[in-house]
N, C-alpha and C. Protein backbone atom coordinates (compact mmCIF):
# COMPACT_ATOMS: atom_id res chain seq x y z
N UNK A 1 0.84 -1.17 0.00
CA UNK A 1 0.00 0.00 0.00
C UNK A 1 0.89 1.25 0.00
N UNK A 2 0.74 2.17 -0.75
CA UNK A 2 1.62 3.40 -1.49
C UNK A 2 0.78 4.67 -0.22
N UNK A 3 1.71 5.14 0.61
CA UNK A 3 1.53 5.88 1.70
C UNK A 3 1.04 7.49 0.37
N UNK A 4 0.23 8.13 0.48
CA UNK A 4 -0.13 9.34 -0.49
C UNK A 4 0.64 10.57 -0.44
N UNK A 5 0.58 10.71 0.98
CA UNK A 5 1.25 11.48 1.97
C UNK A 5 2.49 12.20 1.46
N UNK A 6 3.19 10.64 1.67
CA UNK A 6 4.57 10.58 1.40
C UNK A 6 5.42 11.34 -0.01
N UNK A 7 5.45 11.81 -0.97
CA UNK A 7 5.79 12.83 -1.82
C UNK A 7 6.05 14.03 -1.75
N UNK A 8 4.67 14.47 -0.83
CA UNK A 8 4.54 15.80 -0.28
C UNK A 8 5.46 15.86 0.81
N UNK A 9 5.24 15.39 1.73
CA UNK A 9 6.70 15.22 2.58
C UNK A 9 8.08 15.27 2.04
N UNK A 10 8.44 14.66 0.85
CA UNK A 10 9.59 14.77 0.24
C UNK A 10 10.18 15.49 -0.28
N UNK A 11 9.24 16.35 -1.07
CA UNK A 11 9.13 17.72 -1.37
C UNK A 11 9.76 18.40 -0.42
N UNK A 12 8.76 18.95 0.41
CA UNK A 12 8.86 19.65 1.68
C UNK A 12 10.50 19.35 2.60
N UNK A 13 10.71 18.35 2.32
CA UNK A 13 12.20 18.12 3.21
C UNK A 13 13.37 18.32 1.66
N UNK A 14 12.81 18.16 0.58
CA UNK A 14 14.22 18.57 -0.02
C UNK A 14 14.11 20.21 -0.42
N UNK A 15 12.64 21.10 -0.13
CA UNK A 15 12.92 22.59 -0.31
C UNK A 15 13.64 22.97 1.02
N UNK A 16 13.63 22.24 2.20
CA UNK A 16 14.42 22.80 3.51
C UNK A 16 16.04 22.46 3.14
N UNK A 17 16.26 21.16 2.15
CA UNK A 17 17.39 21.34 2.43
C UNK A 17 17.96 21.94 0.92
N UNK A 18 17.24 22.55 -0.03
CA UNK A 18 17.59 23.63 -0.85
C UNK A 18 17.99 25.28 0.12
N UNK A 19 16.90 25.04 1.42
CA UNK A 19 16.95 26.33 1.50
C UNK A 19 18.41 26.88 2.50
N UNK A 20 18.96 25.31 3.02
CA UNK A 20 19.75 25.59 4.21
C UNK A 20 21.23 25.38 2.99
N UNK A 21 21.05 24.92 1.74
CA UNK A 21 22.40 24.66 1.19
C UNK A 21 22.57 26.00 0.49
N UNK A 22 21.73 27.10 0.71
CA UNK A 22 21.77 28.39 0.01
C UNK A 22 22.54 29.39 0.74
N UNK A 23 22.89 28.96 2.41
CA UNK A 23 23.49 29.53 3.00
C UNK A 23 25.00 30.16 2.28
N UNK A 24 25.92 31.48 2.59
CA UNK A 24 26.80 31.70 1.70
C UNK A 24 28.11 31.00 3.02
N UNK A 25 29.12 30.63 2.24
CA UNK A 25 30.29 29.81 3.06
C UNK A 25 31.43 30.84 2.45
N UNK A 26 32.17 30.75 3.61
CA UNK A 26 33.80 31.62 3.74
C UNK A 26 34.35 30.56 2.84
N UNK A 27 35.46 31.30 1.77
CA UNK A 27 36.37 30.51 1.16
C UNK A 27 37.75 30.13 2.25
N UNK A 28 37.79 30.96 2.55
CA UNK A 28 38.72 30.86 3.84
C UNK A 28 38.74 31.20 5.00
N UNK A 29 38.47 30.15 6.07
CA UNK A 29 38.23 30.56 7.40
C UNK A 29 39.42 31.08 8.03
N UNK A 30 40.38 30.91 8.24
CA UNK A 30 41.59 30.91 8.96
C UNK A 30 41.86 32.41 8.60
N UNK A 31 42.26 32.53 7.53
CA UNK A 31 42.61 33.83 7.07
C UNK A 31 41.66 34.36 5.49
N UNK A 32 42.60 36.09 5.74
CA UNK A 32 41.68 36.43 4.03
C UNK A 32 42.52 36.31 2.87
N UNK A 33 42.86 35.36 2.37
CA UNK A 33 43.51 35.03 1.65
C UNK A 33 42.77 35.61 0.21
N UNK A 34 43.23 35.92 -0.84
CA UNK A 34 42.53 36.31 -2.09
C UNK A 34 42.87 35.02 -3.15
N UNK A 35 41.94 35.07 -4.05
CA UNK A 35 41.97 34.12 -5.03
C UNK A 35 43.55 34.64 -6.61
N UNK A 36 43.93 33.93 -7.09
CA UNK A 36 44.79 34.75 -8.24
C UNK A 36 43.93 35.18 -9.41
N UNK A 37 42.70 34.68 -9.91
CA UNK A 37 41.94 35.42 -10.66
C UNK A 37 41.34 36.82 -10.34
N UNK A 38 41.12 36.73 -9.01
CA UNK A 38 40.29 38.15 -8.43
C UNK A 38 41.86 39.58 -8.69
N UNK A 39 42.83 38.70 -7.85
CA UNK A 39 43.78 39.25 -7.66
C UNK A 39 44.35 40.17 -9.11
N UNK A 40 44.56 39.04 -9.82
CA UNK A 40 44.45 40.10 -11.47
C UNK A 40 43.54 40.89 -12.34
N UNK A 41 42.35 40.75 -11.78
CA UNK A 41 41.02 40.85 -12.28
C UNK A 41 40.70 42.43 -11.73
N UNK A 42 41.12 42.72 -10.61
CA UNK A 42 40.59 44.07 -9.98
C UNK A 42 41.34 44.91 -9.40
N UNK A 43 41.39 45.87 -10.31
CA UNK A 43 42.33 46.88 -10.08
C UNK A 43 42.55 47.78 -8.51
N UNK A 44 41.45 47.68 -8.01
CA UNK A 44 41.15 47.98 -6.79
C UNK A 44 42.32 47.32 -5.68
N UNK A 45 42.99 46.24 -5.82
CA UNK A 45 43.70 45.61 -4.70
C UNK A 45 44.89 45.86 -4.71
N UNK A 46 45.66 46.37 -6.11
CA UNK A 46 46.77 47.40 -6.34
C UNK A 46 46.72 48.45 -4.92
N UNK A 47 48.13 48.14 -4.05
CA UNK A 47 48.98 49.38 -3.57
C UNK A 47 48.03 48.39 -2.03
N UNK A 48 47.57 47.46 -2.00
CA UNK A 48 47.19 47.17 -0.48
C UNK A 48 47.80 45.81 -0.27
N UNK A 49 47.86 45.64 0.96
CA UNK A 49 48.56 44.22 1.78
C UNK A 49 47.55 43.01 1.34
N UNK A 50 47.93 42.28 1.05
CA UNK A 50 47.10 41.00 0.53
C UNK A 50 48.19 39.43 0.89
N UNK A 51 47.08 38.54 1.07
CA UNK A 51 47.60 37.14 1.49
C UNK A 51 47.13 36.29 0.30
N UNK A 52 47.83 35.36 0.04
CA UNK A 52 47.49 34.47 -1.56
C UNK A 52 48.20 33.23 -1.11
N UNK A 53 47.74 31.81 -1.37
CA UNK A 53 47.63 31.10 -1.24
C UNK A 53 47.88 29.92 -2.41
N UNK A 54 48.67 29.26 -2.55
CA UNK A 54 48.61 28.43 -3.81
C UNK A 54 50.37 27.19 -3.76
N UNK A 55 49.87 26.70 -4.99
CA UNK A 55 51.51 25.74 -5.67
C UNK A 55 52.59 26.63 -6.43
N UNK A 56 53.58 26.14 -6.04
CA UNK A 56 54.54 26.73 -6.55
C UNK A 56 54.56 26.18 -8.28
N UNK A 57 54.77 26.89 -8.90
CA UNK A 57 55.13 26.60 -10.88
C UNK A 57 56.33 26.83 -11.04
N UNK A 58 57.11 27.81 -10.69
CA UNK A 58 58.79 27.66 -11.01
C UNK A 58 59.07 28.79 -10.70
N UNK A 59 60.08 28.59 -9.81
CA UNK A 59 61.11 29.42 -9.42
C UNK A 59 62.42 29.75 -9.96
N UNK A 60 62.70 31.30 -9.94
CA UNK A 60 63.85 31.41 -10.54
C UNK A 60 64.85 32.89 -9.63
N UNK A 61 66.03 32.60 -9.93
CA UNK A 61 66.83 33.33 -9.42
C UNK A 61 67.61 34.20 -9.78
N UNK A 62 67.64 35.95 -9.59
CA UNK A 62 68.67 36.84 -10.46
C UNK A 62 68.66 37.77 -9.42
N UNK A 63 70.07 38.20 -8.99
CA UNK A 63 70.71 39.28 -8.75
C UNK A 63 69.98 39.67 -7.37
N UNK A 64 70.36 38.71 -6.44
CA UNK A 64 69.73 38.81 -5.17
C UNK A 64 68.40 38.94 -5.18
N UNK A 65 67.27 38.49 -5.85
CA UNK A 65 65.86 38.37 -6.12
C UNK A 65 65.24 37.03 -6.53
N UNK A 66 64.75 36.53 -5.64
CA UNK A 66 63.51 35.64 -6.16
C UNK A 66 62.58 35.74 -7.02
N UNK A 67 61.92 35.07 -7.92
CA UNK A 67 60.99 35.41 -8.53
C UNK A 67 60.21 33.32 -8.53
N UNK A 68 58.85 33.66 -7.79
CA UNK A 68 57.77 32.54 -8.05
C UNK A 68 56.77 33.11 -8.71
N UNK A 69 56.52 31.98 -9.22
CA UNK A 69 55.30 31.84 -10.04
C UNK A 69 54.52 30.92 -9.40
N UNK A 70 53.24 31.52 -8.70
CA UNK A 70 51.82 30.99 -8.02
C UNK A 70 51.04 30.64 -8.76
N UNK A 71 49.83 29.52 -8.81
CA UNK A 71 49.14 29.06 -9.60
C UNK A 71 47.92 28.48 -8.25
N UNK A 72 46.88 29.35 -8.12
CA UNK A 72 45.97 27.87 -7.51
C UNK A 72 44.85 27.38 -7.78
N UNK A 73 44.99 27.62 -8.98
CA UNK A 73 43.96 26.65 -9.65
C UNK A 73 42.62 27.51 -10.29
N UNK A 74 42.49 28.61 -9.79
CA UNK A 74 41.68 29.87 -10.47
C UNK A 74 41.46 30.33 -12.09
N UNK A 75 43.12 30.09 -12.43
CA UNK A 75 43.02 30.42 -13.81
C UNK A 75 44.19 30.07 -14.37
N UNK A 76 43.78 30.75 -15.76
CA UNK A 76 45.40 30.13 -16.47
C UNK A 76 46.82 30.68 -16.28
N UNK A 77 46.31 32.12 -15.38
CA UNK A 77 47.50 33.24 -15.20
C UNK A 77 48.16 32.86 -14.17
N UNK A 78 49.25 32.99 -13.44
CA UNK A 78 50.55 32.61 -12.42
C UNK A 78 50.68 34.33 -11.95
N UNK A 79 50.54 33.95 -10.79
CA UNK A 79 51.20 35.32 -9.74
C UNK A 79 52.24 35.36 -9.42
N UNK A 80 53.20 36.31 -10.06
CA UNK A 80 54.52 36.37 -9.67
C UNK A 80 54.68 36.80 -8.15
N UNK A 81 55.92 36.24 -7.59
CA UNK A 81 55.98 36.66 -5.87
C UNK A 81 57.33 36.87 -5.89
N UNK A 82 58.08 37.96 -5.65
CA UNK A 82 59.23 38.94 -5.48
C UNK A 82 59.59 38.98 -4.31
N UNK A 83 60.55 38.03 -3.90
CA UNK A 83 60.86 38.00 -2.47
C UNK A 83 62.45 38.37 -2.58
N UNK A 84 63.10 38.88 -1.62
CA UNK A 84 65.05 39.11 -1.72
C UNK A 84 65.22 37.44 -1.44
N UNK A 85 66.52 36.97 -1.97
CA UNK A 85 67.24 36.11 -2.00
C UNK A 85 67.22 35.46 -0.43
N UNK A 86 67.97 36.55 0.42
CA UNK A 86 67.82 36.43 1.57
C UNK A 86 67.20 35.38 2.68
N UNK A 87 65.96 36.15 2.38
CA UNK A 87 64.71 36.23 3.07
C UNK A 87 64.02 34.95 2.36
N UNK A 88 64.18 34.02 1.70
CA UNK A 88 63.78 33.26 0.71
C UNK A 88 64.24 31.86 1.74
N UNK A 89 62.93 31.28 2.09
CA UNK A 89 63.37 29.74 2.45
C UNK A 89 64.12 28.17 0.79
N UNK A 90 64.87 27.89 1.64
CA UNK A 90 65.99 27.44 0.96
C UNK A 90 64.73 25.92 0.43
N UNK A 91 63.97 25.70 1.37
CA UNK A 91 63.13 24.44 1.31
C UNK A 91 61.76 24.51 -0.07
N UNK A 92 61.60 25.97 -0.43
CA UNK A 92 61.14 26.13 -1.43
C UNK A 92 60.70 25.43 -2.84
N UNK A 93 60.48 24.58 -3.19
CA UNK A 93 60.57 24.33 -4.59
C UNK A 93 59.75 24.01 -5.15
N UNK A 94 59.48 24.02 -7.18
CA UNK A 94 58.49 23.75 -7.65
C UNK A 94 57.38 22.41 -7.07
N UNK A 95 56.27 22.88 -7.23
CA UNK A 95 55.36 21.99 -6.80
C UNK A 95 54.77 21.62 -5.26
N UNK A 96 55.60 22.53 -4.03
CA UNK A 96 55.38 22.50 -2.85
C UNK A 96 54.30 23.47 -2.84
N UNK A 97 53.10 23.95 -1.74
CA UNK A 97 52.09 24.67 -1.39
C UNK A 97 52.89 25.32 -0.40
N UNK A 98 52.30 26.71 -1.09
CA UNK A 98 52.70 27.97 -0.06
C UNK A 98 51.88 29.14 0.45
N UNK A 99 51.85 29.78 1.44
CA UNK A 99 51.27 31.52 1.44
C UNK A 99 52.03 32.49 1.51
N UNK A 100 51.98 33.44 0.39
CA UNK A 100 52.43 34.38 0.91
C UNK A 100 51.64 36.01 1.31
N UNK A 101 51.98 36.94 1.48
CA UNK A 101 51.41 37.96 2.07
C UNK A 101 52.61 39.09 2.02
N UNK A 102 51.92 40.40 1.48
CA UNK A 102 52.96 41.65 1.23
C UNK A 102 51.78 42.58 0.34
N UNK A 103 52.79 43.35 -0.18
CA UNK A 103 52.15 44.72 -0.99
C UNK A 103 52.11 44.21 -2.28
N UNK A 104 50.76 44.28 -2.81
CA UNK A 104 50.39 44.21 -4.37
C UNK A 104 51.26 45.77 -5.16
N UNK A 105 51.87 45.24 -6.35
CA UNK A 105 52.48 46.44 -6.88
C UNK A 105 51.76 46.18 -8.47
N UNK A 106 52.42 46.96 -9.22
CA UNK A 106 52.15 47.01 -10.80
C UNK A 106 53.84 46.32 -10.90
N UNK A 107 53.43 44.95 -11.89
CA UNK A 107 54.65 44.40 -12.55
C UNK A 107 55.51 45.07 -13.10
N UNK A 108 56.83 44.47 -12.99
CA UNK A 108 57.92 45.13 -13.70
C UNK A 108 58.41 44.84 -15.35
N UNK A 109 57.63 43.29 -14.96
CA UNK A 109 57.95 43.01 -16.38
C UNK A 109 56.97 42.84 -17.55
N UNK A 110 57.43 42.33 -18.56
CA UNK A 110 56.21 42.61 -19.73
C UNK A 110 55.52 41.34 -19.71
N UNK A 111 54.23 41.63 -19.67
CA UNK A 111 53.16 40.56 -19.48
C UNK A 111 52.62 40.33 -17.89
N UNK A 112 52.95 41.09 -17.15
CA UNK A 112 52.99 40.83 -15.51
C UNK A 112 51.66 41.82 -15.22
N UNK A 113 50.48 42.19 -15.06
CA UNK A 113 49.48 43.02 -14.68
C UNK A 113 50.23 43.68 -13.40
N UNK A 114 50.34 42.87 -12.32
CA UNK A 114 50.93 42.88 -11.26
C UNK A 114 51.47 41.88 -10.43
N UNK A 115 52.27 41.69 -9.10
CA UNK A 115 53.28 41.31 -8.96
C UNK A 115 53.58 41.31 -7.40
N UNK A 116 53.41 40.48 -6.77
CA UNK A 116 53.22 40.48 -4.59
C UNK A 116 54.76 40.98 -4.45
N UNK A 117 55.03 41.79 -3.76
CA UNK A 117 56.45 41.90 -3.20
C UNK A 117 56.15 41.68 -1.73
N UNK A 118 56.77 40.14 -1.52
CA UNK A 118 56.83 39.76 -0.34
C UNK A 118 57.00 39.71 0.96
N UNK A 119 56.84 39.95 2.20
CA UNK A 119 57.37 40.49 3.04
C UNK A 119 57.17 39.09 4.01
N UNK A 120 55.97 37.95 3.98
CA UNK A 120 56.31 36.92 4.40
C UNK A 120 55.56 35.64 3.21
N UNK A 121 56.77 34.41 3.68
CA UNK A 121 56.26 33.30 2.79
C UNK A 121 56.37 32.23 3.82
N UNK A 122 55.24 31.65 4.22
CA UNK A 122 54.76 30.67 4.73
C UNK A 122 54.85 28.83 3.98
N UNK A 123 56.03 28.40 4.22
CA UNK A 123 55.88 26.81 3.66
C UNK A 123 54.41 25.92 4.12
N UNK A 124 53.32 25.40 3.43
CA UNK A 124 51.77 24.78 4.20
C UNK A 124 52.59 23.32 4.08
N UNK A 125 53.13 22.98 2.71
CA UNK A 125 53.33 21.93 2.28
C UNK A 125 54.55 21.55 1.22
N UNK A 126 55.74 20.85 2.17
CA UNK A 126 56.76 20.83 1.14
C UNK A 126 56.77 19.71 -0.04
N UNK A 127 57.47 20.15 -0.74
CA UNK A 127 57.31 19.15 -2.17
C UNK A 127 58.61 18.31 -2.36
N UNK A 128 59.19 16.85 -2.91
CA UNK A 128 60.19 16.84 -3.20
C UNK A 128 59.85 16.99 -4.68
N UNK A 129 60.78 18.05 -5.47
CA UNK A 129 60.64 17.88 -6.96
C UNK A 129 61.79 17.76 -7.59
N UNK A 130 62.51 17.22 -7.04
CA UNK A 130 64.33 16.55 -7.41
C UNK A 130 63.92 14.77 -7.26
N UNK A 131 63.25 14.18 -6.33
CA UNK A 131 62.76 13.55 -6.13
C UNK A 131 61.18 12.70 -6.83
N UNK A 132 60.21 11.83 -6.09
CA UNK A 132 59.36 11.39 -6.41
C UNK A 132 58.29 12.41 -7.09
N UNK A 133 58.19 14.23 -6.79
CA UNK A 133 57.20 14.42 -7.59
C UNK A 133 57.54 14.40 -9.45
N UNK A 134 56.09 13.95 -10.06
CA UNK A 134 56.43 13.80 -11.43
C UNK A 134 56.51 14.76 -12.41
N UNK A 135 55.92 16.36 -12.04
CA UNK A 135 56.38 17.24 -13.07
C UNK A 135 57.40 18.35 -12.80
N UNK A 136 57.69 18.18 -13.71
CA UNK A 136 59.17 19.57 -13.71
C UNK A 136 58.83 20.73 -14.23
N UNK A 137 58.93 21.84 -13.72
CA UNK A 137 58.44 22.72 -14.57
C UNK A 137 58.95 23.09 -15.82
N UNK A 138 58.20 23.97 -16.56
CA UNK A 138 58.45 24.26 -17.87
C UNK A 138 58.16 23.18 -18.86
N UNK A 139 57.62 22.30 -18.61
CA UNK A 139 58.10 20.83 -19.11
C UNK A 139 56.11 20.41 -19.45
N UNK A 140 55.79 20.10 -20.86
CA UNK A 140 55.24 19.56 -21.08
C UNK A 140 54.77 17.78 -20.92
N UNK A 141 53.61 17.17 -20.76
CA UNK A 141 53.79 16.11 -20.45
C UNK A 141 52.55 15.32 -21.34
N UNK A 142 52.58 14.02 -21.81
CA UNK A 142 51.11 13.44 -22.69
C UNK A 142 50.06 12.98 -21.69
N UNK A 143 48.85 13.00 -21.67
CA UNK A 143 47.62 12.55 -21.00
C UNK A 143 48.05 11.52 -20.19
N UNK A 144 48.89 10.51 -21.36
CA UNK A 144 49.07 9.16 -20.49
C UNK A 144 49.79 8.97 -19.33
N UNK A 145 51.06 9.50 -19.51
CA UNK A 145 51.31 9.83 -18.34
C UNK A 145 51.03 10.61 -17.22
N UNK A 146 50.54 12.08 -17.54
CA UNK A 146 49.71 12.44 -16.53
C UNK A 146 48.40 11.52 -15.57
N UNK A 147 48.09 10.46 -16.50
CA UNK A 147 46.72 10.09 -16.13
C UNK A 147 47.44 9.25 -14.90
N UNK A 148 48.63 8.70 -15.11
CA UNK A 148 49.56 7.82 -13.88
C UNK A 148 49.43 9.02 -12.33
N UNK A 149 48.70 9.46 -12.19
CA UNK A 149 48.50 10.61 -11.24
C UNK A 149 47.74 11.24 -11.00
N UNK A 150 46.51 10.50 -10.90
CA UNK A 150 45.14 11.15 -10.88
C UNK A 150 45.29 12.34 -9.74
N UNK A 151 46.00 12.09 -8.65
CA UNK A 151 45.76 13.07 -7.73
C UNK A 151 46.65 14.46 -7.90
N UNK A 152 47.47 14.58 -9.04
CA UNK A 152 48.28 15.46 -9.28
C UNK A 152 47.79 16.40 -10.79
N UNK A 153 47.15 15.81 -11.08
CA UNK A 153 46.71 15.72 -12.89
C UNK A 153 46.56 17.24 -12.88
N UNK A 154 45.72 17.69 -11.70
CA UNK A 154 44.89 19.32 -11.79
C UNK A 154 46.37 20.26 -11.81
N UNK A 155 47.24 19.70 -11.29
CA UNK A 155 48.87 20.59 -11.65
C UNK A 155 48.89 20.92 -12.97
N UNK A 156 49.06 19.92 -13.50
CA UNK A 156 49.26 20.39 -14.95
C UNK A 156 48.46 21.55 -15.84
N UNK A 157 48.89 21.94 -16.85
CA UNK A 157 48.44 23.46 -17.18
C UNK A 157 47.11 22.68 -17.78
N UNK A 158 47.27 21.76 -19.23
CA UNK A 158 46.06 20.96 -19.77
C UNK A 158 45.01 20.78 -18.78
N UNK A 159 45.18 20.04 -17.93
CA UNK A 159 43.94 19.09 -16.53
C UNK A 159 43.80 20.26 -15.97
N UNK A 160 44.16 21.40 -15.85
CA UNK A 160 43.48 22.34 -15.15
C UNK A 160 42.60 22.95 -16.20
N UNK A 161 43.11 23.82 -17.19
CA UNK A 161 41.99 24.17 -18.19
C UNK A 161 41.04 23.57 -18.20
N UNK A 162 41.13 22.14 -18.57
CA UNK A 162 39.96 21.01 -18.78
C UNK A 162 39.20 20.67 -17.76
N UNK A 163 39.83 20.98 -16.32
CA UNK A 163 38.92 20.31 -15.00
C UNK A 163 37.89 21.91 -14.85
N UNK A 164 38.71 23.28 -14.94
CA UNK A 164 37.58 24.39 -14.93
C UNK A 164 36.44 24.45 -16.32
N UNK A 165 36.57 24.24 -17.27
CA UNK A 165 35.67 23.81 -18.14
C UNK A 165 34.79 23.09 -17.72
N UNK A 166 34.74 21.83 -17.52
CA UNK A 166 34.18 21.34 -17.02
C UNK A 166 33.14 22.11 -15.82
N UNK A 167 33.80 22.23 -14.84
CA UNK A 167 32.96 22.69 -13.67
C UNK A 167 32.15 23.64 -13.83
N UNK A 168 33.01 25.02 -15.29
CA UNK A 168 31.71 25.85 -15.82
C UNK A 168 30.18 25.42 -16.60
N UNK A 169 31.11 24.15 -17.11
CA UNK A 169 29.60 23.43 -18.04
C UNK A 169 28.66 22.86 -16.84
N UNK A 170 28.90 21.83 -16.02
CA UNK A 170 28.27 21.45 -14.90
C UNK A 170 27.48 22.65 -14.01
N UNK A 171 28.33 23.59 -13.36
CA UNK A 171 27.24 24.81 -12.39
C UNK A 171 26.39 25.07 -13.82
N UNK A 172 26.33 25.83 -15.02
CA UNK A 172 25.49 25.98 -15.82
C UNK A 172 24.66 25.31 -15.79
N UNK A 173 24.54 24.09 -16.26
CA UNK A 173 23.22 23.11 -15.94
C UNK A 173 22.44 22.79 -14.90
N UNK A 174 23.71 22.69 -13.51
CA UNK A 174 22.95 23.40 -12.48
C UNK A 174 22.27 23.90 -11.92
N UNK A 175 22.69 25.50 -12.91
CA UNK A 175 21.91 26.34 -12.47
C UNK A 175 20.70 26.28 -13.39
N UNK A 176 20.49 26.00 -14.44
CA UNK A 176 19.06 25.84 -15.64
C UNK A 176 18.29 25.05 -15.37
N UNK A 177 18.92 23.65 -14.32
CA UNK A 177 17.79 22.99 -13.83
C UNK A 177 17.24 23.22 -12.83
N UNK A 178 18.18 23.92 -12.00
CA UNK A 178 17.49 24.58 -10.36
C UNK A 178 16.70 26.00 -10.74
N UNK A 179 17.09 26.54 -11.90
CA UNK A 179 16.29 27.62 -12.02
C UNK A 179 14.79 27.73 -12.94
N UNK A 180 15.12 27.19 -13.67
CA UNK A 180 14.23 27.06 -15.00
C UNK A 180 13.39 25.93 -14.75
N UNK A 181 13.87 25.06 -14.56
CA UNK A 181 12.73 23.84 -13.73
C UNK A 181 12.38 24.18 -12.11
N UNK A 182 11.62 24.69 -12.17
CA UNK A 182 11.54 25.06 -10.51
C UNK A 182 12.04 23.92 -9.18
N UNK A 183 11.63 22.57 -9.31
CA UNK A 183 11.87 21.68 -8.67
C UNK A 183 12.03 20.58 -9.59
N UNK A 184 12.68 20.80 -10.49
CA UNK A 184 13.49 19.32 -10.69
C UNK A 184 14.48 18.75 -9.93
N UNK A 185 14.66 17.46 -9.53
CA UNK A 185 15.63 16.88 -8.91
C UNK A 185 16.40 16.20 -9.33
N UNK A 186 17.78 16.16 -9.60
CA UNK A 186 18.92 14.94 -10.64
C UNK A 186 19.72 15.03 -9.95
């Protein structure tokens, strides 16, 4: 015997939990870390203190100056981070997770929007990349072998393009079925 009831009830408990998953969530609790798309995207954050968060892409060295290249996964662009030689942890290297935090400037070089000059860099997570990790920077790699690394894949420049694609096609539909179908459920 098919309870009648029961639908309407179902309803009713998945608009409560539409209405409680609408709540808005901190990207970052701990600190205010900024994203690297926003970060290049708005001219507004030029000349203020900002914290950024991400993997290292390659590091390089000239004339008592650091120069990293940040990537976290936002976009296709890399945030350069300008730290003195110095002041530069030695444990550093491509593919480890870092934060850093300092003054947003206008880049020096060509193609640079802008450019963190560092004042601290926080190691979250060291990398060996002399060692077991598998990409080197600068260094192109084929699917197949990337695919030997499902949990690394989103590093790569390709699997990232392709994993944010994706996620834009998916929220889109998302959103056309949560919007446009009033209560469809999939």
């Amino acid at each position: 015997m098919l309870n009648m009831a029961a639908p309407s009830k179902l309803v009713s408990h998945v608009n409560k939990l539409i209405s409680v998953s609408n709540l808005s969530c901190k990207t970052y609790s701990s600190t205010s870390a900024y994203r690297i798309n926003k970060i290049l995207s708005e001219a507004s954050l030029r000349g203020k203190h900002i914290s950024v968060k991400g993997w290292v892409k390659a590091i390089r060295e000239m004339k008592g100056t650091t120069f990293i290249d940040l990537d976290d996964g936002s976009g296709s662009e890399k945030l350069q981070i300008v730290l003195n030689t110095e002041r530069a942890n030695k444990d550093v290297s491509c593919g480890c997770c870092l934060e850093a935090s300092g003054l947003l400037e206008l880049g020096q070089g060509q193609g640079r929007p802008v450019e963190l000059k560092a004042e601290e860099v926080n190691i979250i997570g060291i990398c060996d990349s002399q060692g077991s990790y598998p990409f080197k920077p600068r260094k192109r790699y084929s699917t197949d072998y990337t695919r030997q690394f499902l949990h690394l894949r989103q590093r790569t420049n390709s699997f990232s393009a392709l994993l944010r694609l994706r996620n834009a096609a998916t929220r889109e539909m998302h959103d056309f079925y949560q919007g446009w179908l009033q209560n469809f459920v999939w």
